[in-house]
C-alpha atoms as a PDB file:
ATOM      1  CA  UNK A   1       0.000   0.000   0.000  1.00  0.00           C
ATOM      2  CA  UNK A   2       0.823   3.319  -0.399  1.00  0.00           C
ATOM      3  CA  UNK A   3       0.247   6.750   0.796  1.00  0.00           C
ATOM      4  CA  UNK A   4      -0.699   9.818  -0.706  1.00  0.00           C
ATOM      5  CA  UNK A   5       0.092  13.159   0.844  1.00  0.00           C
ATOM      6  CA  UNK A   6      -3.449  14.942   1.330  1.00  0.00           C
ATOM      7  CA  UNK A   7      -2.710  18.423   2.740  1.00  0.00           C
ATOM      8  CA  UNK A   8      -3.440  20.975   0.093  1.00  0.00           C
ATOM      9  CA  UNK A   9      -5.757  23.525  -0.791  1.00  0.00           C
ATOM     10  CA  UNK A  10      -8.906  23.369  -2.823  1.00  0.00           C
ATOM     11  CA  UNK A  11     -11.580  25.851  -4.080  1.00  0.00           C
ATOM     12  CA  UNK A  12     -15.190  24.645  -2.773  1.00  0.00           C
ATOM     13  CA  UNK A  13     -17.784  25.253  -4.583  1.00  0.00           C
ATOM     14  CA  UNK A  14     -21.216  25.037  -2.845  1.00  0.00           C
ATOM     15  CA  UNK A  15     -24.247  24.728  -4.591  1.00  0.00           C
ATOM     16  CA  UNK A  16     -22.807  26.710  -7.454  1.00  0.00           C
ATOM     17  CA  UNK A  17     -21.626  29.636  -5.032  1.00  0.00           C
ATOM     18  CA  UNK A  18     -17.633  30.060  -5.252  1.00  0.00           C
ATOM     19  CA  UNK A  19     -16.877  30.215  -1.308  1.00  0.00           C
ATOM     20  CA  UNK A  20     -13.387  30.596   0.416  1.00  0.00           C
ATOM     21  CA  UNK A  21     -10.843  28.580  -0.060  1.00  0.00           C
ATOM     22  CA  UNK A  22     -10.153  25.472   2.519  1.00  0.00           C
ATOM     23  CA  UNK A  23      -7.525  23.198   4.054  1.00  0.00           C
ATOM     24  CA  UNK A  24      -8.294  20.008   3.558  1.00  0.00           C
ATOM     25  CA  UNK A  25      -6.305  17.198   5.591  1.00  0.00           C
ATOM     26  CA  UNK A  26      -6.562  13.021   4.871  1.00  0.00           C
ATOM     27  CA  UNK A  27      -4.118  10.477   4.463  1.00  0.00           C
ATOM     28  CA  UNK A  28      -5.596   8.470   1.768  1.00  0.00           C
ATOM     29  CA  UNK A  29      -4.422   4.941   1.284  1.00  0.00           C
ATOM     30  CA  UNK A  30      -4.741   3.597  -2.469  1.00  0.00           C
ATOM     31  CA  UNK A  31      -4.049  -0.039  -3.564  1.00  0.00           C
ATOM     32  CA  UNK A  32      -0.643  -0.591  -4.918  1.00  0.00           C
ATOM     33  CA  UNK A  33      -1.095  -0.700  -8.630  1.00  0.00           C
ATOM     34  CA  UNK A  34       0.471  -4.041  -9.184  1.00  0.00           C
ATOM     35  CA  UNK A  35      -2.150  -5.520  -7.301  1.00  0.00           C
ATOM     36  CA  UNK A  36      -5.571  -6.510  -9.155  1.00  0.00           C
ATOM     37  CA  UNK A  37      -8.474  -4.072  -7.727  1.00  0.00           C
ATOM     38  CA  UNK A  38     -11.248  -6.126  -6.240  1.00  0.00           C
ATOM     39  CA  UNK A  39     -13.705  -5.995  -9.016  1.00  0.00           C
ATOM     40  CA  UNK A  40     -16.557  -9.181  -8.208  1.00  0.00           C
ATOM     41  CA  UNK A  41     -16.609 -10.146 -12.078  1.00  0.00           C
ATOM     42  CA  UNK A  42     -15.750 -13.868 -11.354  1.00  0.00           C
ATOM     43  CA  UNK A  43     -17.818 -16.173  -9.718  1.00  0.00           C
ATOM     44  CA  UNK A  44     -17.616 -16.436  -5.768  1.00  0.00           C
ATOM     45  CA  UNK A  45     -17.687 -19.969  -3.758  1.00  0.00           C
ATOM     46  CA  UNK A  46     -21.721 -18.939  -3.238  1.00  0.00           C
ATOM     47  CA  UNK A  47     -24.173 -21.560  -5.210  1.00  0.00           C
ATOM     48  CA  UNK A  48     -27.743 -20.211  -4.978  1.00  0.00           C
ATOM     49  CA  UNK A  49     -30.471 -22.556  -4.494  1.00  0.00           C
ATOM     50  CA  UNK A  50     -34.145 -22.560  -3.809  1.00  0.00           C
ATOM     51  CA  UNK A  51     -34.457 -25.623  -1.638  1.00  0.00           C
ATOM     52  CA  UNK A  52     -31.545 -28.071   0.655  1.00  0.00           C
ATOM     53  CA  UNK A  53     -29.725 -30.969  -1.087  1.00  0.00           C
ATOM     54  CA  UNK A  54     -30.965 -33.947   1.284  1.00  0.00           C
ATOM     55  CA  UNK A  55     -27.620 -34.205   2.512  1.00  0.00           C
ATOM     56  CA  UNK A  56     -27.186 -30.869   4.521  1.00  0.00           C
ATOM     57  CA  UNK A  57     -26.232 -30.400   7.408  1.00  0.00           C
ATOM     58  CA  UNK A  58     -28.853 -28.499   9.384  1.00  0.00           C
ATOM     59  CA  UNK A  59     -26.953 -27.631  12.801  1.00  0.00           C
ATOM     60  CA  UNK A  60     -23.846 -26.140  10.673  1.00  0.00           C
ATOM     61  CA  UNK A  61     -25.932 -24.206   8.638  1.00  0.00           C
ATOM     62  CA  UNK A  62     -25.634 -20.437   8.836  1.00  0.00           C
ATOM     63  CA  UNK A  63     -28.259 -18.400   9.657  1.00  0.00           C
ATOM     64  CA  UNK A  64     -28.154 -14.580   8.887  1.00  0.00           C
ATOM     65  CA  UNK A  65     -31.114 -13.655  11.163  1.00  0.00           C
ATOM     66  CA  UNK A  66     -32.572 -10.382  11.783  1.00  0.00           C
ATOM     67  CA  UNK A  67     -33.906  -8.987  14.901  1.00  0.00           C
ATOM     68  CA  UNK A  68     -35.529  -5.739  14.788  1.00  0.00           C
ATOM     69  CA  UNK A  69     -33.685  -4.757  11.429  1.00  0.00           C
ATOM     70  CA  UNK A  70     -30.397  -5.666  12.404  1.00  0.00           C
ATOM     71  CA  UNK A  71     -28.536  -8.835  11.847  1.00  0.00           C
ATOM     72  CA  UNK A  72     -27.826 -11.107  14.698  1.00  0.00           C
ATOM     73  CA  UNK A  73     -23.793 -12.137  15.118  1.00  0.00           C
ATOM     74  CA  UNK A  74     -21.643 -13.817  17.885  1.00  0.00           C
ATOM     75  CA  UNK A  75     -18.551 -11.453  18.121  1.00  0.00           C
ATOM     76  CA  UNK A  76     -15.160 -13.107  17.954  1.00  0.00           C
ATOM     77  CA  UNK A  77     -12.034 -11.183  18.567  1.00  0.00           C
ATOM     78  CA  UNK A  78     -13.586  -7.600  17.717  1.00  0.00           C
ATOM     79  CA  UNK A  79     -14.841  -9.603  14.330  1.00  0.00           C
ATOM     80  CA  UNK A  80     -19.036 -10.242  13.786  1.00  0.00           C
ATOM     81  CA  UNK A  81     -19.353 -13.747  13.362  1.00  0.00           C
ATOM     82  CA  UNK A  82     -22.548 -15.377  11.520  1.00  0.00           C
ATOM     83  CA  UNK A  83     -24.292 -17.850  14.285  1.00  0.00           C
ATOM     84  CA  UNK A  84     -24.883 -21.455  12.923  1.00  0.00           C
ATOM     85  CA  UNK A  85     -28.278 -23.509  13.602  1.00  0.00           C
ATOM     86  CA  UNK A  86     -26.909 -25.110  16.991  1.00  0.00           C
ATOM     87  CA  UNK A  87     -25.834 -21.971  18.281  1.00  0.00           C
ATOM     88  CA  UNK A  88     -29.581 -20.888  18.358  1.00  0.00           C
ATOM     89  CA  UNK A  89     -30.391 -23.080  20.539  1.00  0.00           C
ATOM     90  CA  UNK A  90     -28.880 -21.330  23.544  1.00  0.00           C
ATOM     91  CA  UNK A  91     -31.216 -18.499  22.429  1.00  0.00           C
ATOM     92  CA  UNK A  92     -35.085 -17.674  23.991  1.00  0.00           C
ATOM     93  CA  UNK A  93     -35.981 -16.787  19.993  1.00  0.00           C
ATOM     94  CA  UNK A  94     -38.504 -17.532  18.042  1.00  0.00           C
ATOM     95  CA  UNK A  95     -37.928 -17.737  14.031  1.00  0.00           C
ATOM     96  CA  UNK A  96     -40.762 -15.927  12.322  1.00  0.00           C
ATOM     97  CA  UNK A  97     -38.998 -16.908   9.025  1.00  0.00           C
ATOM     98  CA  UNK A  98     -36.887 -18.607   7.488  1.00  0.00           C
ATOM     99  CA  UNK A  99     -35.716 -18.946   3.354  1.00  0.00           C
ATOM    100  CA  UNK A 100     -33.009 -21.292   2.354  1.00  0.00           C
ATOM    101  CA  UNK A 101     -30.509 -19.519   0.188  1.00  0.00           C
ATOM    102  CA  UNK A 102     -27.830 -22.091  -1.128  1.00  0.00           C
ATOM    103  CA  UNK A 103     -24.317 -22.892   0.476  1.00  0.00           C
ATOM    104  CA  UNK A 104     -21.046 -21.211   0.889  1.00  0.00           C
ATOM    105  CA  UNK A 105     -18.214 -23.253   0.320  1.00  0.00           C
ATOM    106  CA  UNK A 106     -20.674 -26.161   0.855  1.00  0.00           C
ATOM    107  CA  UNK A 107     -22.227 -24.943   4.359  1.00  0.00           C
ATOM    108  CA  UNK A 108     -26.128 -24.295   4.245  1.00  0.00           C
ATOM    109  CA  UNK A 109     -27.279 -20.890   4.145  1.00  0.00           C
ATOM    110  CA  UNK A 110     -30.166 -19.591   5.320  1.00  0.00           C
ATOM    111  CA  UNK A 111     -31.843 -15.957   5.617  1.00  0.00           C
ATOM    112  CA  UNK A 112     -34.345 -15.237   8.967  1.00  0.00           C
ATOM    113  CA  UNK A 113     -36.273 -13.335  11.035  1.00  0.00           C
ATOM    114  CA  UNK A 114     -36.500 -13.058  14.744  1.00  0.00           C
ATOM    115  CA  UNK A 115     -38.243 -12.534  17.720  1.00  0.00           C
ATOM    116  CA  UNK A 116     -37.193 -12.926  21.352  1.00  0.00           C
ATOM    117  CA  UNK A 117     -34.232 -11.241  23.341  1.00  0.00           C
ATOM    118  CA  UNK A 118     -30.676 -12.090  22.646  1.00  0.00           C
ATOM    119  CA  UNK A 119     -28.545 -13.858  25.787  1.00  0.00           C
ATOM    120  CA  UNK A 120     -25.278 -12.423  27.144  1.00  0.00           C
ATOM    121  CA  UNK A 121     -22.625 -13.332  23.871  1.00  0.00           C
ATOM    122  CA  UNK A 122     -24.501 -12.017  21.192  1.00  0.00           C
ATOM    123  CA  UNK A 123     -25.168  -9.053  19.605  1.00  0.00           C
ATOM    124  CA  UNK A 124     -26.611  -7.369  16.382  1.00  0.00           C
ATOM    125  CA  UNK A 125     -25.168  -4.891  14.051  1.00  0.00           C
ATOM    126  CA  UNK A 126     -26.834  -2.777  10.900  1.00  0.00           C
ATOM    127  CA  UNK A 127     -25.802  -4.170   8.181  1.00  0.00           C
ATOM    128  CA  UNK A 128     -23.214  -1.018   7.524  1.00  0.00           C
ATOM    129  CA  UNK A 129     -21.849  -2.112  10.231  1.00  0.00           C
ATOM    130  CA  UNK A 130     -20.387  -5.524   8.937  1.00  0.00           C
ATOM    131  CA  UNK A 131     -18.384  -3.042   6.221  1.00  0.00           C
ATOM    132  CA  UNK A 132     -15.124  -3.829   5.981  1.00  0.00           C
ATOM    133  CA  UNK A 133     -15.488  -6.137   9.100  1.00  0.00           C
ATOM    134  CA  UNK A 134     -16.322  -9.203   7.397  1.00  0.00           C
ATOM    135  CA  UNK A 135     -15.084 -11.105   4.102  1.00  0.00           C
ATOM    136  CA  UNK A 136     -16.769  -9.936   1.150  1.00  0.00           C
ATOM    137  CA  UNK A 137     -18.706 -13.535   0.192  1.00  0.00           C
ATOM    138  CA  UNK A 138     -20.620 -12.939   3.913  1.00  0.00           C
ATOM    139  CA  UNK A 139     -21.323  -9.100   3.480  1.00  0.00           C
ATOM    140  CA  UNK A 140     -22.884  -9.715   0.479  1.00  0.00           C
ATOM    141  CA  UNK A 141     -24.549 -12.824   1.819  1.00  0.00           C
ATOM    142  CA  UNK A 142     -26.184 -10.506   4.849  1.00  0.00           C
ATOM    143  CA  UNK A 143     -26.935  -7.767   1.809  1.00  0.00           C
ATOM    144  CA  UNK A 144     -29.160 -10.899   0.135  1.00  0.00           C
ATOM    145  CA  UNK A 145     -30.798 -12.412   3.233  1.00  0.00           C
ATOM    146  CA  UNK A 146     -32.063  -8.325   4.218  1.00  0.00           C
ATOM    147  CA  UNK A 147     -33.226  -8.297   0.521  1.00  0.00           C
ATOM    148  CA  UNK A 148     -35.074 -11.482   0.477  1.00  0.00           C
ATOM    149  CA  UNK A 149     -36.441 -10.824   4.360  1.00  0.00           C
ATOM    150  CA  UNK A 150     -37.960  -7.570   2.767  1.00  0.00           C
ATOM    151  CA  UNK A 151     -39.184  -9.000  -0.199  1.00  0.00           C
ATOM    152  CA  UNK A 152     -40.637 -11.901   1.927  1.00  0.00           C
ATOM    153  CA  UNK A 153     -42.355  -9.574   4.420  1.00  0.00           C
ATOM    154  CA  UNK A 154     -43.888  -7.502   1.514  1.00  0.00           C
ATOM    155  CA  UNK A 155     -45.360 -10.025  -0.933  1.00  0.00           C
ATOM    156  CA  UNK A 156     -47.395 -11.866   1.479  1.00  0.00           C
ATOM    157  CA  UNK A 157     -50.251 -10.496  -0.665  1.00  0.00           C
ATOM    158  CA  UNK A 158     -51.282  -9.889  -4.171  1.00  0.00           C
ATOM    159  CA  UNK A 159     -50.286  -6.422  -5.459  1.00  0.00           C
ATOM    160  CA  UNK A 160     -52.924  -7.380  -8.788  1.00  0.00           C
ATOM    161  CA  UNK A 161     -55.883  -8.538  -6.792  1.00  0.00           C
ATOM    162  CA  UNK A 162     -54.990  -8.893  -2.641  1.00  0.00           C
ATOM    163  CA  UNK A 163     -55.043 -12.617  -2.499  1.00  0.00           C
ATOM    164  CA  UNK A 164     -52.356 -14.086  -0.297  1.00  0.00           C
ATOM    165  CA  UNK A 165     -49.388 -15.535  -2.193  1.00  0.00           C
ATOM    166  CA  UNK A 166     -48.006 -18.983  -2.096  1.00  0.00           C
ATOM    167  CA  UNK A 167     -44.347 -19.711  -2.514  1.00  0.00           C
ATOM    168  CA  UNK A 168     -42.802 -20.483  -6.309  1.00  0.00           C
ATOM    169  CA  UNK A 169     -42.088 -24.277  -6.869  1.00  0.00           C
ATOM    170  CA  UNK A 170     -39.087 -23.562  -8.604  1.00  0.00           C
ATOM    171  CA  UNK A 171     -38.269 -20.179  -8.434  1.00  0.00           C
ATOM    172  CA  UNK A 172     -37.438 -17.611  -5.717  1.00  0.00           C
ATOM    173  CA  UNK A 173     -40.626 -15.629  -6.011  1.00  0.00           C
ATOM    174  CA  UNK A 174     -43.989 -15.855  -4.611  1.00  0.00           C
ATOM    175  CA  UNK A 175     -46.847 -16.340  -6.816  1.00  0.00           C
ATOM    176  CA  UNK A 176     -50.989 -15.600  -6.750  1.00  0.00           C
ATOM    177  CA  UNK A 177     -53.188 -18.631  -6.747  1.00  0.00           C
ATOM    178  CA  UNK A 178     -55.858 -16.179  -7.940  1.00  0.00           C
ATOM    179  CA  UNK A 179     -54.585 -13.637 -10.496  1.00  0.00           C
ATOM    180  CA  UNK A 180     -50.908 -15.500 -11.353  1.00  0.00           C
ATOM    181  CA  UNK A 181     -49.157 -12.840 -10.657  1.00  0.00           C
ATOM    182  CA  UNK A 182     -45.546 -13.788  -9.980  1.00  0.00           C
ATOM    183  CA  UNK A 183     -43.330 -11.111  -7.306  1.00  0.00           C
ATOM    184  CA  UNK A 184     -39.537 -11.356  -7.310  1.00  0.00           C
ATOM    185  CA  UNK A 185     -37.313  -9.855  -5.149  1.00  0.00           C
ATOM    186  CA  UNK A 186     -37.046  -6.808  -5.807  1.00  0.00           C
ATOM    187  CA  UNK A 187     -33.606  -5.256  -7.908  1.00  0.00           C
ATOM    188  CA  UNK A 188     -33.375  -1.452  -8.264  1.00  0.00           C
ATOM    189  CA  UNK A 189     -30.243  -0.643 -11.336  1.00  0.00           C
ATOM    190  CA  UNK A 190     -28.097   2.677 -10.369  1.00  0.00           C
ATOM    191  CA  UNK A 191     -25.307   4.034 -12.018  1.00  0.00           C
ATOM    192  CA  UNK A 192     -22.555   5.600 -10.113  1.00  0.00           C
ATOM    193  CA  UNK A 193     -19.626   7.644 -11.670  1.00  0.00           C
ATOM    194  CA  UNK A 194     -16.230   8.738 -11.434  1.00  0.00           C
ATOM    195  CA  UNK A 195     -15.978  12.388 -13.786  1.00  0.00           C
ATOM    196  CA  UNK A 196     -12.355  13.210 -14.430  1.00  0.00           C
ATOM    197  CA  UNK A 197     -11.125  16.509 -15.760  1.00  0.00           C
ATOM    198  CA  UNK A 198      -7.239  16.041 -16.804  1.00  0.00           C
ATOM    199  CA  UNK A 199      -5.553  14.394 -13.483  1.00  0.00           C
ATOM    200  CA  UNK A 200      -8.736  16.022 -11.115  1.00  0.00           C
ATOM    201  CA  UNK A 201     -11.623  13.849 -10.002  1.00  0.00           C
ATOM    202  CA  UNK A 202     -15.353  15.936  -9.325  1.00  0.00           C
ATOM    203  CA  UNK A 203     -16.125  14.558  -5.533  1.00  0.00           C
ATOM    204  CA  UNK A 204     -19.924  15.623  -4.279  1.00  0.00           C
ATOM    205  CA  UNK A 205     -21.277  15.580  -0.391  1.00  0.00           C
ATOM    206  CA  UNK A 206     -24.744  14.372  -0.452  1.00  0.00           C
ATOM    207  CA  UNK A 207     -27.098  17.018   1.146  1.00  0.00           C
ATOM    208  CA  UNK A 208     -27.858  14.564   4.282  1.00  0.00           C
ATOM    209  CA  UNK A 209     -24.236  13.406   4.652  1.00  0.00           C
ATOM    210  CA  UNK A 210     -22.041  14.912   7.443  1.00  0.00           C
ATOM    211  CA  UNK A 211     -19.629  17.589   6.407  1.00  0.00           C
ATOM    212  CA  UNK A 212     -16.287  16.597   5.057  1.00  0.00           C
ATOM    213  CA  UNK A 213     -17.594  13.586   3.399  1.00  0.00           C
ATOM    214  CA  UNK A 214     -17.289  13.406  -0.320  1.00  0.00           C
ATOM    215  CA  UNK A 215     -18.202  10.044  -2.848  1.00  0.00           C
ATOM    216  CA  UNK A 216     -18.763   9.936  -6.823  1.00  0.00           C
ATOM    217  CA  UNK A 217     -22.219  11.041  -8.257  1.00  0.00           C
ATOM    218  CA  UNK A 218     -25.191   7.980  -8.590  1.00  0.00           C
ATOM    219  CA  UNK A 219     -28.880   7.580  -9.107  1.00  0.00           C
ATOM    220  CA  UNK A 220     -31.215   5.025 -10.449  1.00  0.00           C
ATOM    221  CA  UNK A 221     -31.994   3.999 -13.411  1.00  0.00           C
ATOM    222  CA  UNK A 222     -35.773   5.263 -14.942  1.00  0.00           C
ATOM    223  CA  UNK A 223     -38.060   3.625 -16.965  1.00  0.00           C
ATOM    224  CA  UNK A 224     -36.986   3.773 -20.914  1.00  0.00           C
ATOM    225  CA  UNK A 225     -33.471   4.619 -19.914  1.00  0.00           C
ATOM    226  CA  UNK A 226     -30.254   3.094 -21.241  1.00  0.00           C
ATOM    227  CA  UNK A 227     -27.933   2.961 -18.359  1.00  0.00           C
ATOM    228  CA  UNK A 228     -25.427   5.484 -20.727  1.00  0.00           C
ATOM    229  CA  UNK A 229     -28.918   7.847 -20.762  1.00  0.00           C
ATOM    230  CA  UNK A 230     -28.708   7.503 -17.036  1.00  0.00           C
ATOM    231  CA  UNK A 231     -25.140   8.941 -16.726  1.00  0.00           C
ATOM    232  CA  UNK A 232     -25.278  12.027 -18.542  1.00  0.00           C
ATOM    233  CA  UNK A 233     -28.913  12.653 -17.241  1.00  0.00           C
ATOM    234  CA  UNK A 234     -27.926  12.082 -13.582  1.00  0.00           C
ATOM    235  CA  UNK A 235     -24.972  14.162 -13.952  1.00  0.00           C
ATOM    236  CA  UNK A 236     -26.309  17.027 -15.203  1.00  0.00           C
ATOM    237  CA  UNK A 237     -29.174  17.167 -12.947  1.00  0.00           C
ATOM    238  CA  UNK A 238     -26.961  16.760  -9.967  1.00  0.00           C
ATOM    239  CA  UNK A 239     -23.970  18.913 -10.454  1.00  0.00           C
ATOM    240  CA  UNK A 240     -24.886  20.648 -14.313  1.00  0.00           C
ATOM    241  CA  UNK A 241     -22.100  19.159 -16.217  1.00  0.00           C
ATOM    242  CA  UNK A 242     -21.697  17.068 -19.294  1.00  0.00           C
ATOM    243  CA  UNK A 243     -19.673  14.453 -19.594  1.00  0.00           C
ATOM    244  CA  UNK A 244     -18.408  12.248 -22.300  1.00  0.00           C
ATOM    245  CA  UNK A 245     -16.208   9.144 -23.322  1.00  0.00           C
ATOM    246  CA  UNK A 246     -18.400   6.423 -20.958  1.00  0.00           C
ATOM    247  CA  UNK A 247     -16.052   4.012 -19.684  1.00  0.00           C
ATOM    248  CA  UNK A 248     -17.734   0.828 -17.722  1.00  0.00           C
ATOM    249  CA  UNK A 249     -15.719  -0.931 -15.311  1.00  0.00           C
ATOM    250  CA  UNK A 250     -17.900  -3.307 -12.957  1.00  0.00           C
ATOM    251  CA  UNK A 251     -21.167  -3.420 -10.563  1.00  0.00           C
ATOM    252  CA  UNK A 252     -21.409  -4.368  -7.054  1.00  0.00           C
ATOM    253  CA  UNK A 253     -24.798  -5.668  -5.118  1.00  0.00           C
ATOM    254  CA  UNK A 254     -25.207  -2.252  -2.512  1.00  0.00           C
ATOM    255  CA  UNK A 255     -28.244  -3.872  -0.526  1.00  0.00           C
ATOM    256  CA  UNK A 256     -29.374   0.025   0.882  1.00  0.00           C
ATOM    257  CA  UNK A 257     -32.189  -1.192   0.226  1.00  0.00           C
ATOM    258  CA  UNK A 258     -31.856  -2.904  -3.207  1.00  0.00           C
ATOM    259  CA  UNK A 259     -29.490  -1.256  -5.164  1.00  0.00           C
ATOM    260  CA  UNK A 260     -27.301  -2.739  -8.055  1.00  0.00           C
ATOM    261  CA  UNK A 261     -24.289  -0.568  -8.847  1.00  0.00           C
ATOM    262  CA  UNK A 262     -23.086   0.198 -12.439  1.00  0.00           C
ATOM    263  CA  UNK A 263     -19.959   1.465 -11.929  1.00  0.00           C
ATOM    264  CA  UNK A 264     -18.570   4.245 -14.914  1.00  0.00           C
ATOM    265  CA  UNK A 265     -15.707   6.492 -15.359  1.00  0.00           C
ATOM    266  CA  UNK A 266     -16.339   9.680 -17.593  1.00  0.00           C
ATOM    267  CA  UNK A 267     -14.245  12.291 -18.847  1.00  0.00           C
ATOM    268  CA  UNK A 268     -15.624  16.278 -18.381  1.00  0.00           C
ATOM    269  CA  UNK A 269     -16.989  18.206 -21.393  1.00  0.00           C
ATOM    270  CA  UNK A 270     -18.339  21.220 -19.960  1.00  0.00           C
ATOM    271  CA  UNK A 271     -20.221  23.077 -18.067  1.00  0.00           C
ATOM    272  CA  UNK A 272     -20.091  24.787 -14.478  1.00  0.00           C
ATOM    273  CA  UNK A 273     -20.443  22.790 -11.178  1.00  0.00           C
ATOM    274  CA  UNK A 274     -23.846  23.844 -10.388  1.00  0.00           C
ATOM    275  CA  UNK A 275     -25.664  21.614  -7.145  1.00  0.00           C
ATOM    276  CA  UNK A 276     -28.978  20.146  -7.535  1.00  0.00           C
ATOM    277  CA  UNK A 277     -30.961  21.905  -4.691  1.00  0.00           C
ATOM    278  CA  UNK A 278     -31.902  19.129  -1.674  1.00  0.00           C
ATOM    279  CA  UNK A 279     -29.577  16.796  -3.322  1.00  0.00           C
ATOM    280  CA  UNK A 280     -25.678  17.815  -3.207  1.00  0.00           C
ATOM    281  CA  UNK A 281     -24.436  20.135  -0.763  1.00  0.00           C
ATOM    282  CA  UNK A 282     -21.314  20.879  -2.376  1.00  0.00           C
ATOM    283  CA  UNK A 283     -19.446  19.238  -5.343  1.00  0.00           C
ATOM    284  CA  UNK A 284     -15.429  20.486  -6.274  1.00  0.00           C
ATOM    285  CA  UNK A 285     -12.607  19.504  -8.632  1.00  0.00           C
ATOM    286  CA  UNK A 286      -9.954  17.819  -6.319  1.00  0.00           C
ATOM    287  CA  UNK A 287      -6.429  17.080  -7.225  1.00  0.00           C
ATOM    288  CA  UNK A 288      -4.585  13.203  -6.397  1.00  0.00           C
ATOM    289  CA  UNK A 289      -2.908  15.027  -3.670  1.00  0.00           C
ATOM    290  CA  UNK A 290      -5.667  16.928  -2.188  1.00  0.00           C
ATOM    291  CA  UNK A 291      -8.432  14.709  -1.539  1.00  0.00           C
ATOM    292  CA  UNK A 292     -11.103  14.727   0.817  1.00  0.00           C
ATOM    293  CA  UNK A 293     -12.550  11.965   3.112  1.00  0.00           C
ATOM    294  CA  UNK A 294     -14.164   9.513   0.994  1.00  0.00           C
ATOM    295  CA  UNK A 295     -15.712   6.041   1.209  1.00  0.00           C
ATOM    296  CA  UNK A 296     -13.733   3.058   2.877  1.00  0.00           C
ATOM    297  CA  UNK A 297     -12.337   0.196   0.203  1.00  0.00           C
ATOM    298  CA  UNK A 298     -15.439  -1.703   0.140  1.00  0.00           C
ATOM    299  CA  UNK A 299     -17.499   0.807  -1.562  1.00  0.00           C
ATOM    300  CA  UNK A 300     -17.520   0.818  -5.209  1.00  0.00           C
ATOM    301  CA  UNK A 301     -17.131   4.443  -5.504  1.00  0.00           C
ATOM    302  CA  UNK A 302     -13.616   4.158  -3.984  1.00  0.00           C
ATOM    303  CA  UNK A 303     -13.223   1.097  -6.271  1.00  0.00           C
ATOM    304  CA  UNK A 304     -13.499   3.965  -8.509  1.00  0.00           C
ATOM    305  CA  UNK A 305     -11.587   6.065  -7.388  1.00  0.00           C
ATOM    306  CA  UNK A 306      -8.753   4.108  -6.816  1.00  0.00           C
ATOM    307  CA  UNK A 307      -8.653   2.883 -10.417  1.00  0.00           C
ATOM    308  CA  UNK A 308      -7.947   6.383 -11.529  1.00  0.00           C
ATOM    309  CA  UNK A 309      -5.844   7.361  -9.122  1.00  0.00           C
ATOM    310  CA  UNK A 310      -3.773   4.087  -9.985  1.00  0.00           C
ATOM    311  CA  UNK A 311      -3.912   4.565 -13.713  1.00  0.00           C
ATOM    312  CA  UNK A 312      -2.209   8.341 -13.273  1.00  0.00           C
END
């Protein structure tokens, strides 16, 4: 790993209002550029699967419950651990759910919900809170269990004709007995974006983040779009630029609620930073050496970041 030096100067611009200049201090750590950057385009040691082979093993199965939202975890050395069947038992729960959701590395996994009080040894985190805490294949493991908990919990009827669903035989979805309608968990497609002007990368605070915190421009996807439509829309509403050459590099699963990250870089053709009222607080041109806080490693907007950065 290496460092780069972060104390500089930069000109803030906030919500298209040129304001005085800032110091801005942050070590920022960027991958060393021989390594590969941690794009998930191969497949993981994850198979999905609607039902259990006959041959699992139901006490070593993992079970990423919730309890009131957050996910339930037995914490070893300062590190969440996912709970297995058998250690459930020394629990005064009661599962309200339960959906079988394949195996990791051959070990059942299953997604749950919970009622009941946890005993002394166990504890339960918001799903942000396994970021950067826990390998990869079991954060995004937690992301799918939330997803299909909340598609579970909101499909028990018909949204055609109010009948109550019955599970797919086949399929993860729920369909009506009435109507036929079938309901899949849900998927929302976003696009997020890295815009580069020469060597300087456009950073925006979102109007509900804390101060100092800066991450690449995103938004979802509307009906009729191309995703490419979606990147120069999205821009422009949220900081009035254009943008050009479209470069895709890879997606991530961001369950926050259902996201689906498209992950771009694109190259600055004009315009003046101008901030989308209620949206962006600020947005500014930042040099390699000057950057502000951004998001931790696991985040696909560093992802892009970093690839930039690395290909200077």
């Amino acid at each position: 790993m290496s460092s780069w030096p972060t104390n500089g100067k930069v000109s803030a611009v906030r919500c298209g209002v040129e304001t005085h200049q800032c110091t801005l201090v942050r070590v920022f750590a960027i991958a060393d550029p021989e390594e590969p950057l941690v794009w998930p385009k191969d497949p993981d040691d994850f198979l999905s699967l609607v039902e259990p082979p006959h041959d699992a093993d139901p006490g070593n199965a993992l079970i990423y419950a919730f309890l009131d939202g957050e996910l339930v975890c037995l914490p070893e050395q300062g590190t969440p651990k996912i709970p297995t069947q058998d250690d459930f038992r020394w629990l005064d729960v009661e599962f309200t759910s339960k959906h079988y959701m394949g195996e990791l590395r051959g070990q059942s996994c299953y997604a749950a919900t919970l009622n009941g009080k946890l005993s002394e040894g166990y504890s339960s985190l918001g799903l942000r809170g396994f970021l950067g805490r826990v390998d990869a294949a079991h954060f995004y493991l937690a992301g799918r269990a939330q997803q299909i908990v909340a598609w579970h919990n909101e499909h028990g009827f018909c949204g055609r004709c109010g009948s109550e669903t019955q599970a797919h035989t086949t399929d993860r979805a729920k369909v009506c007995p009435d109507c036929g309608l079938i309901a899949y968990p849900r998927l929302s497609p976003s696009i997020i974006v890295l815009i580069h002007r020469g060597d300087d990368v456009l950073l925006a605070r979102n109007a509900q983040w804390p101060d100092g915190m800066f991450s690449t421009l995103a938004g979802f996807v509307e009906p009729g779009e191309s995703i490419e439509q979606t990147v120069h829309r999205e821009v422009k509403e949220e900081v009035g630029l254009d943008v050009t050459n479209l470069r895709y590099l890879g997606s991530q699963s961001w369950p926050f609620p259902n996201s689906l990250m498209l992950g771009f870089h694109a190259e600055y053709a004009g315009g003046d930073i101008v901030c989308q009222e209620g949206e962006i607080a600020e947005a500014n041109w930042f040099a390699p050496d000057a950057l502000p806080q951004i998001p931790p490693p696991v985040a696909i907007s560093r992802w892009l970041i970093d690839d930039f950065l690395n290909s200077l």
